[in-house]
C-alpha atoms as a PDB file:
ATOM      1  CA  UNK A   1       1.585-123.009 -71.833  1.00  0.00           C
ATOM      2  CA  UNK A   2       2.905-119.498 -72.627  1.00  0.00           C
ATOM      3  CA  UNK A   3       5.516-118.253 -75.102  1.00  0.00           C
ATOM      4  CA  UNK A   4       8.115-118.709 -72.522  1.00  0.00           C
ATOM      5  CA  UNK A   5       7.204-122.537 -72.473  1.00  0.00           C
ATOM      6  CA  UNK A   6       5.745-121.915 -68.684  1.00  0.00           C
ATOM      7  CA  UNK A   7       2.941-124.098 -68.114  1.00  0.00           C
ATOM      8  CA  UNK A   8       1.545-121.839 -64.734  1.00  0.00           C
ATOM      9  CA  UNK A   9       2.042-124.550 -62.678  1.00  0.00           C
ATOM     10  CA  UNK A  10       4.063-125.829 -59.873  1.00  0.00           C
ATOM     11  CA  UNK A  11       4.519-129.447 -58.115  1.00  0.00           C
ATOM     12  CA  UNK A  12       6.289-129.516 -54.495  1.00  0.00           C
ATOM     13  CA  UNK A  13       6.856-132.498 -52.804  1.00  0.00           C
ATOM     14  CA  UNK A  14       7.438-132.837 -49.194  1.00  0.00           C
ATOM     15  CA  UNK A  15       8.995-135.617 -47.532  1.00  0.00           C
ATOM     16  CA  UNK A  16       8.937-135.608 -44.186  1.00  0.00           C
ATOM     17  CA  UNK A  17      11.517-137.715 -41.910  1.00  0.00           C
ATOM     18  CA  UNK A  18       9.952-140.512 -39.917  1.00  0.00           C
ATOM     19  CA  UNK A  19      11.372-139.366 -36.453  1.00  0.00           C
ATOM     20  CA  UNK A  20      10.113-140.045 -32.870  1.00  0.00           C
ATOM     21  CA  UNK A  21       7.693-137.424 -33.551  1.00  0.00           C
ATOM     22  CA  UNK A  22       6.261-138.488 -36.895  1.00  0.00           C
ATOM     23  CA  UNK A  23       6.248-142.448 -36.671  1.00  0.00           C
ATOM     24  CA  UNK A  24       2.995-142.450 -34.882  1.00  0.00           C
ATOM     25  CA  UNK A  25       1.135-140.633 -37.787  1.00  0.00           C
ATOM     26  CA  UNK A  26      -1.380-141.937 -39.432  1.00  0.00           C
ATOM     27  CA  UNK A  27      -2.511-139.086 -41.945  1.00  0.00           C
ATOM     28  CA  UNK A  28      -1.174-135.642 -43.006  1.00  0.00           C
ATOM     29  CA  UNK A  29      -3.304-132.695 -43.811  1.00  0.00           C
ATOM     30  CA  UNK A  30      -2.500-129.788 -45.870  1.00  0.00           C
ATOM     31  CA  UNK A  31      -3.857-126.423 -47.263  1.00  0.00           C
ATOM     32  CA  UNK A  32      -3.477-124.057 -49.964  1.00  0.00           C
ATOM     33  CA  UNK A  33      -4.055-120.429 -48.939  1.00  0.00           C
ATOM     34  CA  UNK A  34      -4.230-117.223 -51.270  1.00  0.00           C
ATOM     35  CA  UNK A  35      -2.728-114.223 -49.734  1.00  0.00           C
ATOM     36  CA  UNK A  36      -4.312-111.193 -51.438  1.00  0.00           C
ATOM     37  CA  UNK A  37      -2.506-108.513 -49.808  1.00  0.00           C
ATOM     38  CA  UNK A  38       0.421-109.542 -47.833  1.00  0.00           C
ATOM     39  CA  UNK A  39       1.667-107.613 -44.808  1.00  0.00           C
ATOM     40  CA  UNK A  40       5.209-106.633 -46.342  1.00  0.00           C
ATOM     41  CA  UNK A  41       3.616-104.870 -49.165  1.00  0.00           C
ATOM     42  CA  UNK A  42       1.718-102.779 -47.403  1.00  0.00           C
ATOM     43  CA  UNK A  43       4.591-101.659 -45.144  1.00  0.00           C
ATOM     44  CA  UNK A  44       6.265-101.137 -48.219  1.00  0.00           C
ATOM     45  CA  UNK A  45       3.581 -98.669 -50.324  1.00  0.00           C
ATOM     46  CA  UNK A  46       3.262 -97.059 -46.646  1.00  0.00           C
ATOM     47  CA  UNK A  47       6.916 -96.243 -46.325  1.00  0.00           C
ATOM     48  CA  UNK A  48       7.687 -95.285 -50.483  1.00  0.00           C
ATOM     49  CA  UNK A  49       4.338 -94.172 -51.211  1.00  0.00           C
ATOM     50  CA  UNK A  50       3.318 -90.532 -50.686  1.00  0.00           C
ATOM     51  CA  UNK A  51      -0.374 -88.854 -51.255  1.00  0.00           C
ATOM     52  CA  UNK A  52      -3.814 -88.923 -51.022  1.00  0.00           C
ATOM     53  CA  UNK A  53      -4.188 -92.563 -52.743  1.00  0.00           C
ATOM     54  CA  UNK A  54      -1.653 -94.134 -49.895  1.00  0.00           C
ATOM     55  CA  UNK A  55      -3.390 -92.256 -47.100  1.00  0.00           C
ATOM     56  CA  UNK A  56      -6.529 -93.773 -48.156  1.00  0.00           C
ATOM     57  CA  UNK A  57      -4.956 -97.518 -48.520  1.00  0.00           C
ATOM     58  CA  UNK A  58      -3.383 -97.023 -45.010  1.00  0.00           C
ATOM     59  CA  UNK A  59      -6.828 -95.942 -43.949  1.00  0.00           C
ATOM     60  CA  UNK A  60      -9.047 -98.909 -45.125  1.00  0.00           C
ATOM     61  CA  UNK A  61      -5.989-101.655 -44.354  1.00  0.00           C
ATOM     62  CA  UNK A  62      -6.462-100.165 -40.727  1.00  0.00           C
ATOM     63  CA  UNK A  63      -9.722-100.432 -40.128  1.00  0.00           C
ATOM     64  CA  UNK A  64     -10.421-103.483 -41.802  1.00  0.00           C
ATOM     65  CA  UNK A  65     -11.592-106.147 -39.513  1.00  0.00           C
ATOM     66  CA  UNK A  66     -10.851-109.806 -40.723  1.00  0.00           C
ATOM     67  CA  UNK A  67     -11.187-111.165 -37.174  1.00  0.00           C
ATOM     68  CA  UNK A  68     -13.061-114.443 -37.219  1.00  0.00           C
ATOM     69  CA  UNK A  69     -13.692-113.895 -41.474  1.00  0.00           C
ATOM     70  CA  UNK A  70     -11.925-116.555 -44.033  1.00  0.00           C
ATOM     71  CA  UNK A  71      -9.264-114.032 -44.508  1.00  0.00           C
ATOM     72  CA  UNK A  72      -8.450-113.673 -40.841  1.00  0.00           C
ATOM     73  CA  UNK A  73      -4.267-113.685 -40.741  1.00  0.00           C
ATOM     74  CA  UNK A  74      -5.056-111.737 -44.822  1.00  0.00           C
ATOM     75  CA  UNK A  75      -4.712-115.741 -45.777  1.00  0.00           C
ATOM     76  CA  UNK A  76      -7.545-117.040 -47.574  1.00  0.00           C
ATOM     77  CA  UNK A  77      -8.122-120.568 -48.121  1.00  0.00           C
ATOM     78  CA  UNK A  78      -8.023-122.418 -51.349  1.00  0.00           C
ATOM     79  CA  UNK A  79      -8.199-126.226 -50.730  1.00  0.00           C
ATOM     80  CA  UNK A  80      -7.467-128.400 -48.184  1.00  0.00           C
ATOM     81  CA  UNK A  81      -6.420-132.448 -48.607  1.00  0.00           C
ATOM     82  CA  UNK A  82      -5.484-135.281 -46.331  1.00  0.00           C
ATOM     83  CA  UNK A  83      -3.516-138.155 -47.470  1.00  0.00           C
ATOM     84  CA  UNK A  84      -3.393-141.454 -45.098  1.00  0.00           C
ATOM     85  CA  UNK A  85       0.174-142.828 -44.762  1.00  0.00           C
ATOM     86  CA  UNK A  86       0.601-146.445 -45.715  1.00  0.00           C
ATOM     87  CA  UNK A  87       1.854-148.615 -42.925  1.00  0.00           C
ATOM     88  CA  UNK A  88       5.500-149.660 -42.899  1.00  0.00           C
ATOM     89  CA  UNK A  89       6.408-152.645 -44.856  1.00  0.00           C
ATOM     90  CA  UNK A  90       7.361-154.887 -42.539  1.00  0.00           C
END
């Protein structure tokens, strides 16, 4: 915890409505990803930023190739989890 009382940490809960679509499910999978350096920012230092130091960003961010690499999509994976669902009571 910090001096602001923050802890760093965050809980989300999704609940997800049992639908036609949903009620045949029998496990849900999810994953964290890191985004390092995401798209809008780049357009952004691109469109403010003037100089040799943007130039060069614009040039490496262009010819970077992260086809078929874990950061393909500039999304790297963190940790993935599947939960079964329990059946309905019945």
């Amino acid at each position: 915890m910090n001096k602001s009382g923050a802890t760093g940490a965050d809980r989300i809960v999704y609940r997800i409505p049992l639908n036609d679509r949903t009620r045949t499910a029998v496990s849900v999978r999810v994953t964290l990803n890191y985004q390092a350096i995401p798209p809008f920012y780049l357009r952004d230092r691109f469109t403010i930023g003037k100089g040799i130091e943007t130039q060069r960003l614009a040039y490496l961010a262009s010819h970077l190739n992260v086809e078929r690499s874990p950061i393909e999509g500039w999304k790297l994976p963190i940790v993935s989890a599947t939960r079964r669902l329990q059946s309905p009571e019945r």
